[in-house]
Protein backbone atom coordinates (compact mmCIF):
# COMPACT_ATOMS: atom_id res chain seq x y z
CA UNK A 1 -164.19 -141.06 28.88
CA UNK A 2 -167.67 -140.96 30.94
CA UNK A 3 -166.47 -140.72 34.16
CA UNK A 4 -166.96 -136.60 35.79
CA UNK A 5 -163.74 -137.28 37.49
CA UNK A 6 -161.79 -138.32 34.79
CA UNK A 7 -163.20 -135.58 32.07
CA UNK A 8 -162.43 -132.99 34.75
CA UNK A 9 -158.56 -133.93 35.47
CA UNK A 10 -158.08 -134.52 31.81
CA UNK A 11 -159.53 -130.92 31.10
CA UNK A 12 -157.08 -129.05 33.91
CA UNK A 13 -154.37 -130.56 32.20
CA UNK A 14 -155.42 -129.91 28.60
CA UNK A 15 -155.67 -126.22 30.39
CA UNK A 16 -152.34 -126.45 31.42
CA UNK A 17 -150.98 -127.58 28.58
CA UNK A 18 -151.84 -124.37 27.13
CA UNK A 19 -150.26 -122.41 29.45
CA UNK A 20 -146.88 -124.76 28.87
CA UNK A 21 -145.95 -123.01 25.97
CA UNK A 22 -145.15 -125.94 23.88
CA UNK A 23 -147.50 -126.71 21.80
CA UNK A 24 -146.90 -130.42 21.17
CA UNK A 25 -148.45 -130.71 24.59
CA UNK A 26 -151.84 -129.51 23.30
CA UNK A 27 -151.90 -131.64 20.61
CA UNK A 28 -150.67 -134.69 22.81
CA UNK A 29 -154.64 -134.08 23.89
CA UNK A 30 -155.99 -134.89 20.12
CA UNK A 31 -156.47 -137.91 18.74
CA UNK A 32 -153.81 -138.71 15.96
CA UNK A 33 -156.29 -137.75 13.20
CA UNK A 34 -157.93 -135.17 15.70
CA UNK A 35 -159.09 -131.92 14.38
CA UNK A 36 -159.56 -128.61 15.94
CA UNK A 37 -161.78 -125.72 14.32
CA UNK A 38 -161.96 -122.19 15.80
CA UNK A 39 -165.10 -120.08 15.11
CA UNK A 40 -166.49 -122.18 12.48
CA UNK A 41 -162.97 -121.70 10.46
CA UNK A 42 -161.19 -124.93 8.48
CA UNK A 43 -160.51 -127.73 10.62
CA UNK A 44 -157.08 -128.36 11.35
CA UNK A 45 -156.34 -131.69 11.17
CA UNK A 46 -153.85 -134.01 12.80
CA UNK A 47 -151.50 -133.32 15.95
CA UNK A 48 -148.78 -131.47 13.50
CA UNK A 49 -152.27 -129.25 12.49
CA UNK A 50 -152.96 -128.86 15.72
CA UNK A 51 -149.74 -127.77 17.03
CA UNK A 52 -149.73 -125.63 15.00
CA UNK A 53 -152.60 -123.82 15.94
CA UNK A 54 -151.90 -124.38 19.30
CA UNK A 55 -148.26 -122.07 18.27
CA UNK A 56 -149.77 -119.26 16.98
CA UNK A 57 -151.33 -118.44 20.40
CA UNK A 58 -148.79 -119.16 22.29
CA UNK A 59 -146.59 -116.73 20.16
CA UNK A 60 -149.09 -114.09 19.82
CA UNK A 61 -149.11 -114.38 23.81
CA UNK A 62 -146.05 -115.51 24.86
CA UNK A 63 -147.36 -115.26 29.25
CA UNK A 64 -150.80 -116.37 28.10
CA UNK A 65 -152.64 -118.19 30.59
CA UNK A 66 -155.75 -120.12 29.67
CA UNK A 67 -157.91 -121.54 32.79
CA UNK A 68 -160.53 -123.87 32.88
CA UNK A 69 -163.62 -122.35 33.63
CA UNK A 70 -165.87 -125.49 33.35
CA UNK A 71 -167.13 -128.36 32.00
CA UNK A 72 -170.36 -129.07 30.54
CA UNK A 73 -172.67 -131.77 28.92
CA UNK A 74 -174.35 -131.64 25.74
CA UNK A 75 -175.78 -134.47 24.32
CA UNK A 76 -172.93 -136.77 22.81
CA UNK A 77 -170.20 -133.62 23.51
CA UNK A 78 -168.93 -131.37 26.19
CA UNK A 79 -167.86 -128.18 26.59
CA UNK A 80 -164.87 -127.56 27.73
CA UNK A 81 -165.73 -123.43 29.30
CA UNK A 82 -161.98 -121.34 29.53
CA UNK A 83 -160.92 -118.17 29.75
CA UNK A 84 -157.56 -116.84 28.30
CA UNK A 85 -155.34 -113.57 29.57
CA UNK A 86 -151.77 -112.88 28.04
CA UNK A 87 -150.38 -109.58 26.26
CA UNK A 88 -149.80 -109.40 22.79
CA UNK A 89 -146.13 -109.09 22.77
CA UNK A 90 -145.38 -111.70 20.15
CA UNK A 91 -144.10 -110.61 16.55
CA UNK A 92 -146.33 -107.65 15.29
CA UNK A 93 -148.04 -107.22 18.79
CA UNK A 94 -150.13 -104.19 19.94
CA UNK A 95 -148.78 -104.78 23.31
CA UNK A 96 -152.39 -105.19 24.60
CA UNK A 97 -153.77 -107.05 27.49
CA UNK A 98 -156.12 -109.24 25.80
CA UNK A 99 -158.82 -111.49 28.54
CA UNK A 100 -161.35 -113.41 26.31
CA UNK A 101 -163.89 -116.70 27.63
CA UNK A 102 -165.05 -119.04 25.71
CA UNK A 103 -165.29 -122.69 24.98
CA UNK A 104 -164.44 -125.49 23.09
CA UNK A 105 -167.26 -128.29 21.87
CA UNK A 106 -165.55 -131.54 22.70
CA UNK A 107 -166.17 -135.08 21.26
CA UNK A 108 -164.16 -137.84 22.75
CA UNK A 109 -162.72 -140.81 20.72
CA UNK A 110 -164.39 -143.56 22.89
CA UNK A 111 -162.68 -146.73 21.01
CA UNK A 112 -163.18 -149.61 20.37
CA UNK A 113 -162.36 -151.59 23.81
CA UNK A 114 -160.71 -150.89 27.05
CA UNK A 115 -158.43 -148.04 27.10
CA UNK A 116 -159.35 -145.34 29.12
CA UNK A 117 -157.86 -141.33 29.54
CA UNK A 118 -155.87 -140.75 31.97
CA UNK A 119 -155.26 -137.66 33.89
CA UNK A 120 -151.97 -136.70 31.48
CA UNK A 121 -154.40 -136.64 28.59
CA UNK A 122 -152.30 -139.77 26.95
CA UNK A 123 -154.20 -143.15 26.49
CA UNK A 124 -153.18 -145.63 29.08
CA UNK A 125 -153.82 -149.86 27.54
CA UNK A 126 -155.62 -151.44 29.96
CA UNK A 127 -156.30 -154.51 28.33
CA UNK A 128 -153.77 -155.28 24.63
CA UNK A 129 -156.47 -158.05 23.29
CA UNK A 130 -159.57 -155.62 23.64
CA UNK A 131 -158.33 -154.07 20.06
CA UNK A 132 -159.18 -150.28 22.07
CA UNK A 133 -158.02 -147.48 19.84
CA UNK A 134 -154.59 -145.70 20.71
CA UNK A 135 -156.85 -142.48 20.48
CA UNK A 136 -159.65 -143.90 23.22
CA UNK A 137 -160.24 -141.00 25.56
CA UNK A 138 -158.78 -138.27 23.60
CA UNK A 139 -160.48 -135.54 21.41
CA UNK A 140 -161.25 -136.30 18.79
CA UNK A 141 -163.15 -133.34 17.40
CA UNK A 142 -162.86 -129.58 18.87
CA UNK A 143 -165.34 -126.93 17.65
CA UNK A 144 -163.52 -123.54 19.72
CA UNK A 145 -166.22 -120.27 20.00
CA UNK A 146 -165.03 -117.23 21.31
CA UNK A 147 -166.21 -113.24 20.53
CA UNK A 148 -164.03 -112.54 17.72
CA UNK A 149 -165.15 -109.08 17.63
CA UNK A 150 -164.35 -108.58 21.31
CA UNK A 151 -161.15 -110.12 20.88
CA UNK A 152 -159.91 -107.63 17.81
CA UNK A 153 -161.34 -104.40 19.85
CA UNK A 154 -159.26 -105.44 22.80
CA UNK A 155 -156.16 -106.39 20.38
CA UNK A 156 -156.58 -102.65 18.21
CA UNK A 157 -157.84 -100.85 21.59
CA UNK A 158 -154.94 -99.18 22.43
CA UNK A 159 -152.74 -99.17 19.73
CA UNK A 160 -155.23 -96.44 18.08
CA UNK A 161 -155.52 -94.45 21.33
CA UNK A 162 -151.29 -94.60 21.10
CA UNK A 163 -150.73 -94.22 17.15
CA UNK A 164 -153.43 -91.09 17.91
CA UNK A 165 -150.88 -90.18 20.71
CA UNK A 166 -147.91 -90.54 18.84
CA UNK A 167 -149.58 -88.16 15.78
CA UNK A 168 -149.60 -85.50 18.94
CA UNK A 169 -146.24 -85.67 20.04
CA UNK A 170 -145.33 -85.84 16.14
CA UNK A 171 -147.13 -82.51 15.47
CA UNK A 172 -146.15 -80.97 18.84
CA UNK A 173 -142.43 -81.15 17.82
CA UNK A 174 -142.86 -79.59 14.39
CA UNK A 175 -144.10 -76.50 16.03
């Protein structure tokens, strides 16, 4: 996937599917031995890897909305620039408003012949003799980098300014 045009339709929708809140749509993105690694953490491998991945956002932030920011060479990669909002109302939440940027370090699977991406993020055969790869045009390796430490203060932020709150009330009525 060379073409600016194509990358950049095939990155809104990747965006999108983030939003969708099914993850199999994120993973429809990946290559079917595809990995995905946030932060320099394990490499999860596969589309049933990757869903999963993909899941534990979406339930952490079940109205998160991740837009794409940008797109931008690098060598034999792109980045793939996005910024995520949601609350954290999901199982365990803080309740927080969490908005964190970031981007993920993209290399395409470029096949073997003539398949090409197309703007649903699923390979489309253009010619069945050219032995292309079923995974031409998808991604085949992500390396995600986002402020981890920035994320967790804006996670804990106000759940210590309302657990310090709810001490106050607590010792108010005992007096």
């Amino acid at each position: 996937m060379n073409d600016l045009a194509e990358i950049t339709k095939f990155a809104k929708r990747y965006a999108e599917a983030w939003c969708s809140q099914d993850p199999e749509k994120v993973a429809a993105f990946f290559a079917e031995h595809g990995s995905i690694s946030i932060n320099n953490g394990p490499p999860a491998v596969g589309r049933a890897a990757i869903a999963k991945e993909a899941e534990g956002f979406m339930t952490t932030f079940p109205d998160m909305v991740v837009t794409f920011d940008k797109l931008e060479p690098r060598g034999g990669a792109t980045a793939f620039h996005w910024t995520l909002t949601g609350t954290n109302t999901g199982p365990g939440g803080t309740g927080n408003k969490v908005r964190i940027s970031g981007y993920e370090l993209w290399k395409i699977d470029n096949g073997a012949g003539g398949s090409r991406a197309t703007w649903t993020g699923k390979p489309e055969r253009v010619d069945e003799q050219g032995g292309e790869s079923i995974n031409d045009g998808l991604i085949a390796e992500s390396k995600g980098h986002f402020d981890a430490a920035d994320y967790e203060r804006q996670l804990q932020e106000n759940k210590r300014i309302d657990d310090s709150s709810k001490s106050r009330l607590h010792l108010r009525h005992e007096i």
